[in-house]
N, C-alpha and C. Protein backbone atom coordinates (compact mmCIF):
# COMPACT_ATOMS: atom_id res chain seq x y z
N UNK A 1 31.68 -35.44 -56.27
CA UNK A 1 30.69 -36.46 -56.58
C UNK A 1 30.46 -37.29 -55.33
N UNK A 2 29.02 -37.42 -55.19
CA UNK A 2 28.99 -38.35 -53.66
C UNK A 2 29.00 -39.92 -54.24
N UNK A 3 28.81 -40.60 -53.18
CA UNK A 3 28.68 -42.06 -53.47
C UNK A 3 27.04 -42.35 -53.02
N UNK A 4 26.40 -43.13 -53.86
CA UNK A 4 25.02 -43.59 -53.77
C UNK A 4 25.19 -44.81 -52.13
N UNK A 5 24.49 -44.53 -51.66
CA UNK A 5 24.59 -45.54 -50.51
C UNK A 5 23.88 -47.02 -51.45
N UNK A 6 24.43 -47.73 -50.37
CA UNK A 6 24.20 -49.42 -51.04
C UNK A 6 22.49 -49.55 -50.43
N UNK A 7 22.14 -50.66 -51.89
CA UNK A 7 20.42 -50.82 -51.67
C UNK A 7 20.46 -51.79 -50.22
N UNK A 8 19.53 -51.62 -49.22
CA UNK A 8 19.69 -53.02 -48.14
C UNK A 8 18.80 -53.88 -48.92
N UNK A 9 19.43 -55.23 -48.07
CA UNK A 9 19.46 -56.07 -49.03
C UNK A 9 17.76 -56.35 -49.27
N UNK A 10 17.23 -57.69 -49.74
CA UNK A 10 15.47 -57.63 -49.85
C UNK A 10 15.28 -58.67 -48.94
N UNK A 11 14.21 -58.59 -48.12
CA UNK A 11 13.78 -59.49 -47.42
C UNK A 11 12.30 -60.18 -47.94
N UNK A 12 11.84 -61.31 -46.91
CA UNK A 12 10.25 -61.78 -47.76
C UNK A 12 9.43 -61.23 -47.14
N UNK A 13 8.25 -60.77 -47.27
CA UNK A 13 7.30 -60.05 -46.97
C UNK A 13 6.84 -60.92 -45.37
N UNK A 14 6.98 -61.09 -44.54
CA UNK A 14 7.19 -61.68 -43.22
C UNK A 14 8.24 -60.48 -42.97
N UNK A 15 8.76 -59.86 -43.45
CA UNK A 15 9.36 -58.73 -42.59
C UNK A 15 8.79 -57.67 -42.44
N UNK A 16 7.88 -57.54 -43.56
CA UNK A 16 6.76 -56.23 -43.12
C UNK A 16 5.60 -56.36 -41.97
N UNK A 17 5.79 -57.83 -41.09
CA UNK A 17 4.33 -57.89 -40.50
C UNK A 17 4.78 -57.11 -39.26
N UNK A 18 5.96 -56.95 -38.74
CA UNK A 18 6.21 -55.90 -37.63
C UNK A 18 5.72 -54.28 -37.64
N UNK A 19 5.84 -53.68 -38.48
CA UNK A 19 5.83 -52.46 -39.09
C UNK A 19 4.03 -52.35 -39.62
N UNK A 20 3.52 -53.44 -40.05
CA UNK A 20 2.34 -53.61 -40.83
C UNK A 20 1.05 -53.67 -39.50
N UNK A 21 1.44 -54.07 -38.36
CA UNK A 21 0.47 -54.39 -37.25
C UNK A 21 0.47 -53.63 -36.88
N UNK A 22 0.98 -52.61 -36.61
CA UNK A 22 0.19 -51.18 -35.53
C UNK A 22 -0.91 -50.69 -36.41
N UNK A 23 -0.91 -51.34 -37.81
CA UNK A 23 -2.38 -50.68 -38.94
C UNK A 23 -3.25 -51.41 -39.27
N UNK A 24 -2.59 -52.68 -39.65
CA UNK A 24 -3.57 -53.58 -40.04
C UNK A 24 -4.46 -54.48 -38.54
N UNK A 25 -5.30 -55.19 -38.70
CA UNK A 25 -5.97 -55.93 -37.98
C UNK A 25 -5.39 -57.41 -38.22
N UNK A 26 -5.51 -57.81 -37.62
CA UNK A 26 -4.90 -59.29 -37.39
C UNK A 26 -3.34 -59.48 -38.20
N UNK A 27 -3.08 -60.72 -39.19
CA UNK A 27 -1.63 -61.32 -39.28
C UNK A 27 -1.35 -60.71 -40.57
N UNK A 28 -0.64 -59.76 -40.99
CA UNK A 28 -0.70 -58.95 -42.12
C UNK A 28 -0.17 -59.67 -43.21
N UNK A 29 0.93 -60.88 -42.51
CA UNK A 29 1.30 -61.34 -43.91
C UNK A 29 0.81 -62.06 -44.49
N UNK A 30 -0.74 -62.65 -44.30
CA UNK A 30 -1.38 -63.32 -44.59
C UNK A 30 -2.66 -62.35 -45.35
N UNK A 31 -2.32 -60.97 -45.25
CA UNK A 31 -3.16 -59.96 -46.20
C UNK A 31 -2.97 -60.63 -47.35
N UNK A 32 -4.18 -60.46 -48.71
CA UNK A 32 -3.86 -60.64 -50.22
C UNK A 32 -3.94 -59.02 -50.38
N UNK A 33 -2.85 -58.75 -51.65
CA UNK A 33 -3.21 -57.72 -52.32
C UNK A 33 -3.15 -57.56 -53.89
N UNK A 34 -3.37 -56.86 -54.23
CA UNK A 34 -3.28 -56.70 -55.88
C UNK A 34 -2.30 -55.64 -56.35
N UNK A 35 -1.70 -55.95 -56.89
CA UNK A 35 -0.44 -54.86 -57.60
C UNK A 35 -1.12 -54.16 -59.05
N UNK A 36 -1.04 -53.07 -58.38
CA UNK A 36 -1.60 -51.66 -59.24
C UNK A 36 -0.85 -51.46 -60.41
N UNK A 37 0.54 -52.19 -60.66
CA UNK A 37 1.13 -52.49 -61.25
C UNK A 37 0.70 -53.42 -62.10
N UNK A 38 1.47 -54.62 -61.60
CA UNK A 38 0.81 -55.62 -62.88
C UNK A 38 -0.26 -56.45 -62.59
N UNK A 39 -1.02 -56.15 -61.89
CA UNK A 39 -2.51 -57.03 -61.63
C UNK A 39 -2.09 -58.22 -60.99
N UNK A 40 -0.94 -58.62 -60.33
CA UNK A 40 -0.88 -59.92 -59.63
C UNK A 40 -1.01 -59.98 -58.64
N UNK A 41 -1.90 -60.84 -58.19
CA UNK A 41 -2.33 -60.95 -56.37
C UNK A 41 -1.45 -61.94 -55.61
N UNK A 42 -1.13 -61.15 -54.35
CA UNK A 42 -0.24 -62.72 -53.81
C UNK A 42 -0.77 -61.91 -52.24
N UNK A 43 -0.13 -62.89 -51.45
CA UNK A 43 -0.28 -62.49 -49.87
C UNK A 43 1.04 -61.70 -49.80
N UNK A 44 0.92 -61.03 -48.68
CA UNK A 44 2.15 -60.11 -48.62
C UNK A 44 3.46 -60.41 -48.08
N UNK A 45 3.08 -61.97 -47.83
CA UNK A 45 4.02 -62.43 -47.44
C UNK A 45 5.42 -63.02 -48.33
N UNK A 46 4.42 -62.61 -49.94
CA UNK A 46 5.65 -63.11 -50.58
C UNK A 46 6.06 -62.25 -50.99
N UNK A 47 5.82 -61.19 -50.70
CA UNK A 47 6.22 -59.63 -51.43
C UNK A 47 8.03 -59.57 -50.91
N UNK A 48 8.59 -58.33 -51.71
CA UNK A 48 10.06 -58.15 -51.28
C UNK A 48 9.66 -57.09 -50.54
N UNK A 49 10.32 -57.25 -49.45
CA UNK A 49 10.94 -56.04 -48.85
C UNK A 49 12.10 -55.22 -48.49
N UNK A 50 12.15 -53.97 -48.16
CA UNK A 50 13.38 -53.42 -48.11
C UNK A 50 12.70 -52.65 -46.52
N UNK A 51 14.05 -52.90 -45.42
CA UNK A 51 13.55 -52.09 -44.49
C UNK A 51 14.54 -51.25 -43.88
N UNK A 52 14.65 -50.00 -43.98
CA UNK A 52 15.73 -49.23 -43.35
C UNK A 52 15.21 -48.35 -41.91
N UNK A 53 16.24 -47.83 -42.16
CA UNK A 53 15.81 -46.38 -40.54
C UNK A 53 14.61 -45.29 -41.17
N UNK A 54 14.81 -44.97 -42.88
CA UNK A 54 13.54 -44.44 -42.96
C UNK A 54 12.51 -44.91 -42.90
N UNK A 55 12.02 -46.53 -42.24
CA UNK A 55 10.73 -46.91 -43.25
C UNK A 55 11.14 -48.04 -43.37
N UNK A 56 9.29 -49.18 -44.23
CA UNK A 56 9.53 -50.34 -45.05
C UNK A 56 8.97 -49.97 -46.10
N UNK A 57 9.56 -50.27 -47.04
CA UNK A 57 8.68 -50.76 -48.52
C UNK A 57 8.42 -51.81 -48.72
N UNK A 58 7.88 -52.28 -48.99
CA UNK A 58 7.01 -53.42 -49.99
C UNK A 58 6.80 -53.35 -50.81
N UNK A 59 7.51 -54.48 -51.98
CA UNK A 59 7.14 -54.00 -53.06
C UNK A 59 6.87 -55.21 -53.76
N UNK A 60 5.96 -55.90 -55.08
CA UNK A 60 5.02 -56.89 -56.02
C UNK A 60 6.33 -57.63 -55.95
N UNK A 61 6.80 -58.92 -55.80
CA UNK A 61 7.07 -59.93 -56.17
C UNK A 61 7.52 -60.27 -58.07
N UNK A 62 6.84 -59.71 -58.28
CA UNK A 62 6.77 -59.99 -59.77
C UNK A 62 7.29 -59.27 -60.53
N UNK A 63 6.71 -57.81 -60.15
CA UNK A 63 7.36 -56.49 -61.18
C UNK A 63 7.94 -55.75 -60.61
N UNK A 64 8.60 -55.69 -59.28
CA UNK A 64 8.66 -54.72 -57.96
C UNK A 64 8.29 -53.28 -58.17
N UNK A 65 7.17 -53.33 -58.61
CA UNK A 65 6.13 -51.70 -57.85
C UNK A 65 6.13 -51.71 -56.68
N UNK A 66 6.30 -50.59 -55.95
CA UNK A 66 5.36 -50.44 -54.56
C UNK A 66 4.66 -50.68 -54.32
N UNK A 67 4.34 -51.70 -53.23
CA UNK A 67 2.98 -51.75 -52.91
C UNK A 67 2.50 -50.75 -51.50
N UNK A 68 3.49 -51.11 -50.78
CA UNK A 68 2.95 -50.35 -49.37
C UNK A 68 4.14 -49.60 -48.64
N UNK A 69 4.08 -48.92 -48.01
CA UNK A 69 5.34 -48.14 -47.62
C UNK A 69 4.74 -47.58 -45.97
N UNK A 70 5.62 -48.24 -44.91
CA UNK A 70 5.34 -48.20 -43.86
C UNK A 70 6.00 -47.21 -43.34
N UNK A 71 6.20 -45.92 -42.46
CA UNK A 71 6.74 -45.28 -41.20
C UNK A 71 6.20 -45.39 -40.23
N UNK A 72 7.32 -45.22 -39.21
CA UNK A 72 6.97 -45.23 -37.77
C UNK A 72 7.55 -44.51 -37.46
N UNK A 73 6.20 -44.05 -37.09
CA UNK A 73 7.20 -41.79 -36.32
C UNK A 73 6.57 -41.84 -35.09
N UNK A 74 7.36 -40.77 -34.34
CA UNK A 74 6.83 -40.71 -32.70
C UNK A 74 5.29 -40.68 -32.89
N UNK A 75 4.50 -40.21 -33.67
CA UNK A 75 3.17 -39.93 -32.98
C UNK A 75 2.25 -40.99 -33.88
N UNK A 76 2.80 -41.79 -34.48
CA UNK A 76 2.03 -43.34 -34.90
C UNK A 76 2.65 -43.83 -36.19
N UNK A 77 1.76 -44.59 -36.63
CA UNK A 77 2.35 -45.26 -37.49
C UNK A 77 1.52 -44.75 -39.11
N UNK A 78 2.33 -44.45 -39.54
CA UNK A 78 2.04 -44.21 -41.34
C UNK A 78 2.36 -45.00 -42.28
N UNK A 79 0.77 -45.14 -42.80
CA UNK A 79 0.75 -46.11 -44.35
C UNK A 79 0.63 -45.79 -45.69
N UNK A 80 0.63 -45.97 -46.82
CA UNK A 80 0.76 -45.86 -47.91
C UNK A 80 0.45 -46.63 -48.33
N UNK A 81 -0.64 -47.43 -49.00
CA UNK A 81 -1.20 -48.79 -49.74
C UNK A 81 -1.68 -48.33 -51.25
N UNK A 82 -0.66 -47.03 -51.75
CA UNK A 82 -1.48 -46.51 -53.23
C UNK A 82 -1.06 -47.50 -54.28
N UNK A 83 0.26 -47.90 -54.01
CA UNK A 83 0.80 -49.46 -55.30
C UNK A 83 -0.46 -50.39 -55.38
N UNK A 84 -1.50 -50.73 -54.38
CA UNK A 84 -2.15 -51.91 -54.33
C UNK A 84 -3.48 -51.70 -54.85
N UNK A 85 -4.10 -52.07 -55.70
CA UNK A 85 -5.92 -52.20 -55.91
C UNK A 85 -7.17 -52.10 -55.13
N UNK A 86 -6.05 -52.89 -54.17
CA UNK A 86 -6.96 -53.74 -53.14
C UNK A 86 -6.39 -54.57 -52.15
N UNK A 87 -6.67 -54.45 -50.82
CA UNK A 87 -5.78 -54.98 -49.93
C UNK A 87 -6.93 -56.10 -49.50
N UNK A 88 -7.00 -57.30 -49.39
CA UNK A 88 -7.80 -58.22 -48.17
C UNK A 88 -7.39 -58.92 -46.80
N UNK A 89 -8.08 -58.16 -45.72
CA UNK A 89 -7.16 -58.49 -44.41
C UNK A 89 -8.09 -59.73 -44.33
């Protein structure tokens, strides 16, 4: 039986604006979005995040769906914004 590795811990959505700027245009944590989830809009700055060596997630504040899921691989940066409705930069 293996052991589940431990969740890292959650950070506030101000940790996704590193990871979030090689895509977005201007201050990302000041994006609004809408959770595809439960319809609540906030800036992304209040979102939770989780950020490891694979990646960030982002995920709703409220219901934690996904909202956005960042990589950074040698040949750029990859996004995922399917959790969200609607992003406003």
């Amino acid at each position: 039986m293996t052991t589940p590795l431990p969740r890292p811990l959650p950070l506030d959505g101000n940790a996704a604006a590193g990871p979030l700027a090689g895509v977005l245009a201007g201050d990302a944590t000041t994006a609004v979005a809408r959770c595809s989830g439960c319809g609540a809009t906030a800036v992304l700055a209040a979102a939770v995040v989780f950020r490891t060596a694979m990646g960030t997630v982002v995920r709703c504040a409220s219901c934690e769906h996904v909202l956005v899921v960042v990589v950074e691989r040698p040949d750029g940066t990859v996004m995922s914004a399917r959790g969200c409705s609607w992003v406003r930069v």
